[in-house]
C-alpha atoms as a PDB file:
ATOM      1  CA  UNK A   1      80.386  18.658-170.415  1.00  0.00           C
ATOM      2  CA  UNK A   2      77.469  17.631-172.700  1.00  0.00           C
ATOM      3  CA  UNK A   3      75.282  20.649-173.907  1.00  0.00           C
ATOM      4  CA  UNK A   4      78.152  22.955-173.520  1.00  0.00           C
ATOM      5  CA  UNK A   5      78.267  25.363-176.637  1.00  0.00           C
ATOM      6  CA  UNK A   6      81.910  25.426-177.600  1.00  0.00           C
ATOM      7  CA  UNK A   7      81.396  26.713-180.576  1.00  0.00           C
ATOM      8  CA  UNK A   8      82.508  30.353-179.690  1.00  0.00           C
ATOM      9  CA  UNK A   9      85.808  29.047-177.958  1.00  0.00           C
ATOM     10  CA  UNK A  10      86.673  27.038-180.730  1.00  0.00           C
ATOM     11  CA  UNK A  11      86.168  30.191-183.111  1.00  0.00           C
ATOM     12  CA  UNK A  12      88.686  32.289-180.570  1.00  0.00           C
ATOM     13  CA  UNK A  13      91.176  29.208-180.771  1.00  0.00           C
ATOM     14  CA  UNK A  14      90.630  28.689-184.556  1.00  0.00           C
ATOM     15  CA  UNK A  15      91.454  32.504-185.342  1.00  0.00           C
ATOM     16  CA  UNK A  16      94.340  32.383-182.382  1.00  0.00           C
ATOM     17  CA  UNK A  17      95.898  29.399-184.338  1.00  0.00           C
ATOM     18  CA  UNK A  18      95.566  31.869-188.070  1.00  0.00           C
ATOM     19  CA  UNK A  19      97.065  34.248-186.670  1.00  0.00           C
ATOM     20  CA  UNK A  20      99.818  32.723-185.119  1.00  0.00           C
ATOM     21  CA  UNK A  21     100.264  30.460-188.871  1.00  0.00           C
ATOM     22  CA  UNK A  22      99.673  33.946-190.718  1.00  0.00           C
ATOM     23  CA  UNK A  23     102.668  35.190-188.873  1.00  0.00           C
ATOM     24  CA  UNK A  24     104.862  31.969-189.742  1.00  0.00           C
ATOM     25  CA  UNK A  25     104.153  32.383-193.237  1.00  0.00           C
ATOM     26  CA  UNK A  26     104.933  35.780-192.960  1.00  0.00           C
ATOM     27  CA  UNK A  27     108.310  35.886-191.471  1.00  0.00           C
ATOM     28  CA  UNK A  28     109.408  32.746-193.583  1.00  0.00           C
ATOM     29  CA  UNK A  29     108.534  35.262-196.816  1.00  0.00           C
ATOM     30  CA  UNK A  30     109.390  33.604-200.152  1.00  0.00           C
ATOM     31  CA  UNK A  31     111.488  30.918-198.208  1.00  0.00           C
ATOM     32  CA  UNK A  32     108.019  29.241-197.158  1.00  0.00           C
ATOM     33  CA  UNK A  33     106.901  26.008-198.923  1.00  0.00           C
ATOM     34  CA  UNK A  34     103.604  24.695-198.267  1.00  0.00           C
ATOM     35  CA  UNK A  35     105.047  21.621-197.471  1.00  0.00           C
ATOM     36  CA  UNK A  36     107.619  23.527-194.589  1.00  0.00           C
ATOM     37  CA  UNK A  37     104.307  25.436-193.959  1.00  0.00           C
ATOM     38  CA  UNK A  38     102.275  22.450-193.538  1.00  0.00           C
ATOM     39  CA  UNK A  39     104.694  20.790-191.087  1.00  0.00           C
ATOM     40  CA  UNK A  40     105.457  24.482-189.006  1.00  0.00           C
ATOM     41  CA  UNK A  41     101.617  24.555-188.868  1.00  0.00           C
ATOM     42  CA  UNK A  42     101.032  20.594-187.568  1.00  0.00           C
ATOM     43  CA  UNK A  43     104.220  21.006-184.690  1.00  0.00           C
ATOM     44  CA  UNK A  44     102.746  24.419-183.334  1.00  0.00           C
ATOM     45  CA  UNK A  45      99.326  23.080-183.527  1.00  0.00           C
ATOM     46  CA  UNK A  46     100.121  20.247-181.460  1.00  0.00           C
ATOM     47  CA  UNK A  47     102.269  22.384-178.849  1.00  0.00           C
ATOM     48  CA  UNK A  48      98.969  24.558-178.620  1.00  0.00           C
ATOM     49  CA  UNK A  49      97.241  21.603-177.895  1.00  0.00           C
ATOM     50  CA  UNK A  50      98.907  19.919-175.371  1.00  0.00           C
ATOM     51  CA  UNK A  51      99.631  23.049-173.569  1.00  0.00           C
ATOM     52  CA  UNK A  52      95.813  24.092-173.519  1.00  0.00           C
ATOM     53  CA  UNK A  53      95.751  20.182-172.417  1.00  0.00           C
ATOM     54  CA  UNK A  54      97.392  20.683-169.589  1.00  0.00           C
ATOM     55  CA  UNK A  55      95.505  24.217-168.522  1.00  0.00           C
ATOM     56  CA  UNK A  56      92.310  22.639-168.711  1.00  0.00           C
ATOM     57  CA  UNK A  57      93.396  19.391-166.723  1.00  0.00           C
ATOM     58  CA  UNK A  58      94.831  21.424-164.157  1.00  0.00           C
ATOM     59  CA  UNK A  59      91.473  23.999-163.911  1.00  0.00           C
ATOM     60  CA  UNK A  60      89.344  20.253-163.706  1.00  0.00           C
ATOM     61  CA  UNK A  61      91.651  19.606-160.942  1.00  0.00           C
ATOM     62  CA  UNK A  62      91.396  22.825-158.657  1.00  0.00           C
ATOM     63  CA  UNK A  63      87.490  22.483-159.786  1.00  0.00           C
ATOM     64  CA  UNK A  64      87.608  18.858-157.971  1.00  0.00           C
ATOM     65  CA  UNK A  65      89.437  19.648-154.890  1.00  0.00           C
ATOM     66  CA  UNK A  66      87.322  22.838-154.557  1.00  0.00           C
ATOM     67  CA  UNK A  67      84.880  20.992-152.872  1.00  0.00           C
ATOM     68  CA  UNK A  68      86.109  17.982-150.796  1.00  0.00           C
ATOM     69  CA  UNK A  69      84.558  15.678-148.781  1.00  0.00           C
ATOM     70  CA  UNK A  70      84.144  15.833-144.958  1.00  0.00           C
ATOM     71  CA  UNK A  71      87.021  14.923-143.569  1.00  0.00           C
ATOM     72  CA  UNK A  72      89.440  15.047-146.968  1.00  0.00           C
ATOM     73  CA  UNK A  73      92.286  17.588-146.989  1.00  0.00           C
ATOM     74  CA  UNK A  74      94.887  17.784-149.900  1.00  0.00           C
ATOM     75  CA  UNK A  75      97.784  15.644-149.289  1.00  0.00           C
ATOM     76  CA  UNK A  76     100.125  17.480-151.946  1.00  0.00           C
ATOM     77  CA  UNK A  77     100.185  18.339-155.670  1.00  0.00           C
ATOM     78  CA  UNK A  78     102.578  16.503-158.522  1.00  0.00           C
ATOM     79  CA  UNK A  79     103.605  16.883-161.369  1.00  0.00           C
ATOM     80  CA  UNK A  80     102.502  14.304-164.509  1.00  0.00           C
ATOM     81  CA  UNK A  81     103.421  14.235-167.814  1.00  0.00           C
ATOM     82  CA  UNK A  82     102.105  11.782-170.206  1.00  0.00           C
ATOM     83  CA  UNK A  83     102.606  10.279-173.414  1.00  0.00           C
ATOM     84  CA  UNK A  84      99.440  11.482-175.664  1.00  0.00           C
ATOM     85  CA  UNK A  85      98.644  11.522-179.319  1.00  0.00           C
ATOM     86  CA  UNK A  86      99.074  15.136-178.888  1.00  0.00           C
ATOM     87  CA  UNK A  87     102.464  15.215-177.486  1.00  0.00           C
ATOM     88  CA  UNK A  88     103.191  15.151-174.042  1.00  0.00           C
ATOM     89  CA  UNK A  89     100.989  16.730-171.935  1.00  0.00           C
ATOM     90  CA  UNK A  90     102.732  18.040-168.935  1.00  0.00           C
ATOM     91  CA  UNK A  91     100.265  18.643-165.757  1.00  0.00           C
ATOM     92  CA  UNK A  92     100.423  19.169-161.652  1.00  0.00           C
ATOM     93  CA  UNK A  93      97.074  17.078-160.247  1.00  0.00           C
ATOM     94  CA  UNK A  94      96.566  16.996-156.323  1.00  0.00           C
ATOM     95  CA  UNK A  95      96.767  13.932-154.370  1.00  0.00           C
ATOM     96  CA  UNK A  96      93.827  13.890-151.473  1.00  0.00           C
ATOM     97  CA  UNK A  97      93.660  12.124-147.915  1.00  0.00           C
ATOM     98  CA  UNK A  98      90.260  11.108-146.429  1.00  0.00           C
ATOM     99  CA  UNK A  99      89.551  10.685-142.885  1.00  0.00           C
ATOM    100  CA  UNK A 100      90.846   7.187-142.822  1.00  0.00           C
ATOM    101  CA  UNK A 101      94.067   8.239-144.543  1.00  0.00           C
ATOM    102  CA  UNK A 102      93.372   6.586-147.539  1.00  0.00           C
ATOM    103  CA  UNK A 103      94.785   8.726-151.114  1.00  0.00           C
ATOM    104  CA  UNK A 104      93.157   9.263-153.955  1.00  0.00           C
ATOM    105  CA  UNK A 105      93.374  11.567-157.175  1.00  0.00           C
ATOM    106  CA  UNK A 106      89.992  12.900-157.843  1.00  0.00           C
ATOM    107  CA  UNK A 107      91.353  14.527-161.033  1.00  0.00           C
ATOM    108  CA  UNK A 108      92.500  10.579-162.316  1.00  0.00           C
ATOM    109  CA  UNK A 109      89.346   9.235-160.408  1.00  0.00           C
ATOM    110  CA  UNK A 110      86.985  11.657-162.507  1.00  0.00           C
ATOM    111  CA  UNK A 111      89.368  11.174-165.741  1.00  0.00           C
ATOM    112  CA  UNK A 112      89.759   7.145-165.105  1.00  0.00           C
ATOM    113  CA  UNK A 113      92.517   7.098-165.265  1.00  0.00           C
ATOM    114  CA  UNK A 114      95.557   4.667-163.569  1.00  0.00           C
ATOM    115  CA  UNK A 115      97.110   6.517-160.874  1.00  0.00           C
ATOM    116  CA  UNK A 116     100.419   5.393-162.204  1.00  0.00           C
ATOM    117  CA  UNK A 117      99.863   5.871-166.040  1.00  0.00           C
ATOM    118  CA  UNK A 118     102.380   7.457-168.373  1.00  0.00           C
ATOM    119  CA  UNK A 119     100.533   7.067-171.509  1.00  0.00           C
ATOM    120  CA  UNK A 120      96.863   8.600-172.084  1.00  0.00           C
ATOM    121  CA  UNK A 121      94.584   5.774-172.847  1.00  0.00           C
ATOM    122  CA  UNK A 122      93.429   6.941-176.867  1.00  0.00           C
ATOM    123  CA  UNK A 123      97.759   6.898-177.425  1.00  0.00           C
ATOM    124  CA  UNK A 124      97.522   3.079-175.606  1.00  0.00           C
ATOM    125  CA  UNK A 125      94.965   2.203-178.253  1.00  0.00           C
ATOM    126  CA  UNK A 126      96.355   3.943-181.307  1.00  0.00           C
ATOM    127  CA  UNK A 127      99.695   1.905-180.131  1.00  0.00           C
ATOM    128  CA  UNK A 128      97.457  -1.276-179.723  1.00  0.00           C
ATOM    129  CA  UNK A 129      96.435  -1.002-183.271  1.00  0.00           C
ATOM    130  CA  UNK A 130     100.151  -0.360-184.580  1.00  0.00           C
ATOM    131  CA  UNK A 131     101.350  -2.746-182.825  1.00  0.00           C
ATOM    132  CA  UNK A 132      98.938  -5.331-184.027  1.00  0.00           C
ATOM    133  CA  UNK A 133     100.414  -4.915-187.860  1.00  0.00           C
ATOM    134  CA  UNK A 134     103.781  -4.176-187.457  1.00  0.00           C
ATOM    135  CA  UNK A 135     106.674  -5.358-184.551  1.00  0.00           C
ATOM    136  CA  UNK A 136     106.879  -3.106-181.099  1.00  0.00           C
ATOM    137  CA  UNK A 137     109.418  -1.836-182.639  1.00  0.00           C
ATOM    138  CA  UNK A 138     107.848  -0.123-185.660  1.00  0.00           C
ATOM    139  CA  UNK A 139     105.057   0.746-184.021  1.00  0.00           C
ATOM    140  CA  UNK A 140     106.229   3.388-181.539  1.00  0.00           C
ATOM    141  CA  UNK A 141     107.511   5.806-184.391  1.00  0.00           C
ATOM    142  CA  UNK A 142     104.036   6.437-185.911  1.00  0.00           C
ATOM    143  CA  UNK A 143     102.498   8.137-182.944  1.00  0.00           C
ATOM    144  CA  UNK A 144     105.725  10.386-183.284  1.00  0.00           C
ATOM    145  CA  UNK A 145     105.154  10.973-187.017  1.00  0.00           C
ATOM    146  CA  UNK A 146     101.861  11.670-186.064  1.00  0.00           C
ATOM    147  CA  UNK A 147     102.830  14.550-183.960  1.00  0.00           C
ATOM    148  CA  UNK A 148     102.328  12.326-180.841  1.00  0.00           C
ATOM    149  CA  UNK A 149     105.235  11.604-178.287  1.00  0.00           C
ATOM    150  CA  UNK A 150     107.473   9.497-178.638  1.00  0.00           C
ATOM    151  CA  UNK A 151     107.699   5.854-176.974  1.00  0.00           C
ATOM    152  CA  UNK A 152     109.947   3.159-177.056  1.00  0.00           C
ATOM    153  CA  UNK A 153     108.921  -0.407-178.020  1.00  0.00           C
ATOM    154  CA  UNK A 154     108.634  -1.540-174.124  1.00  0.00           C
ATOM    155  CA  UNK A 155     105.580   1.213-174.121  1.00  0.00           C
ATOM    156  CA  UNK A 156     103.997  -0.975-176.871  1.00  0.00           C
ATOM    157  CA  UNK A 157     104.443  -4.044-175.857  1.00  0.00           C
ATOM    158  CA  UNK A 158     103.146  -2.803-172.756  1.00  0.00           C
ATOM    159  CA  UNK A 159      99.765  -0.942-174.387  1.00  0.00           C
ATOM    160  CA  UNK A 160      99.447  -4.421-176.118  1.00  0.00           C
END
């Protein structure tokens, strides 16, 4: 990914995301706040997000299996969802078998991630952190706030 220009994407998404705000504050009329603004603008941001998440995680995917090794067929696809500081990010990836039988996930494999994971490892840290300073507990509800998802106080205690 590194010398990638992104920089005309990022215009296209930055205008997408206007337009789509412009419209909020328009239909909302004199009822809109910039507070209630503020917060519209944050929980559709994130939903953007997440859902481009999952597009481009699922194009990496059908990039990886485009080109197997000898002997490596595709075993079946599932779908994922996990637990990000996005939101949750809801994805199919394809599970492979190699000549010996053996499975693997090339899109978790290229991604390291666990094979079993339902929280993405930067929303494991940022619980890590919270959960260092306040109880379990407390700490799953700032990732919410945050416009995260939301995790219970086992998922903590299990980042930690």
């Amino acid at each position: 990914m590194a010398g990638n220009d992104t920089a005309p994407a990022a215009l296209r998404a930055a205008q997408a995301l206007s337009d789509l705000f412009f419209e909020t504050l328009r239909v909302a009329g004199s009822a809109a706040t910039f507070e209630s603004f503020e917060d519209d603008a944050i929980r559709m941001g994130h939903e953007a997000m997440a859902s481009a998440m999952a597009s481009a995680l699922e194009r990496l995917d059908a990039e990886l299996c485009s080109s197997l090794p000898a002997g490596a067929r595709v075993h079946d696809r599932r779908e994922r969802t996990l637990a990000t500081k996005t939101g949750d990010v809801t994805f199919r990836w394809t599970r492979v078998r190699d000549s010996r039988g053996f499975s693997g996930i090339p899109l978790a494999e290229a991604l390291d991630l666990a094979h079993g994971c339902r929280v993405s490892p930067a929303a494991a840290s940022f619980l890590v952190v919270a959960g260092a300073e306040v109880s379990c507990a407390k700490a799953a509800s700032p990732l919410e706030r945050a416009g995260g998802s939301r995790v219970s106080a086992t998922t903590v205690m299990a980042a930690l």
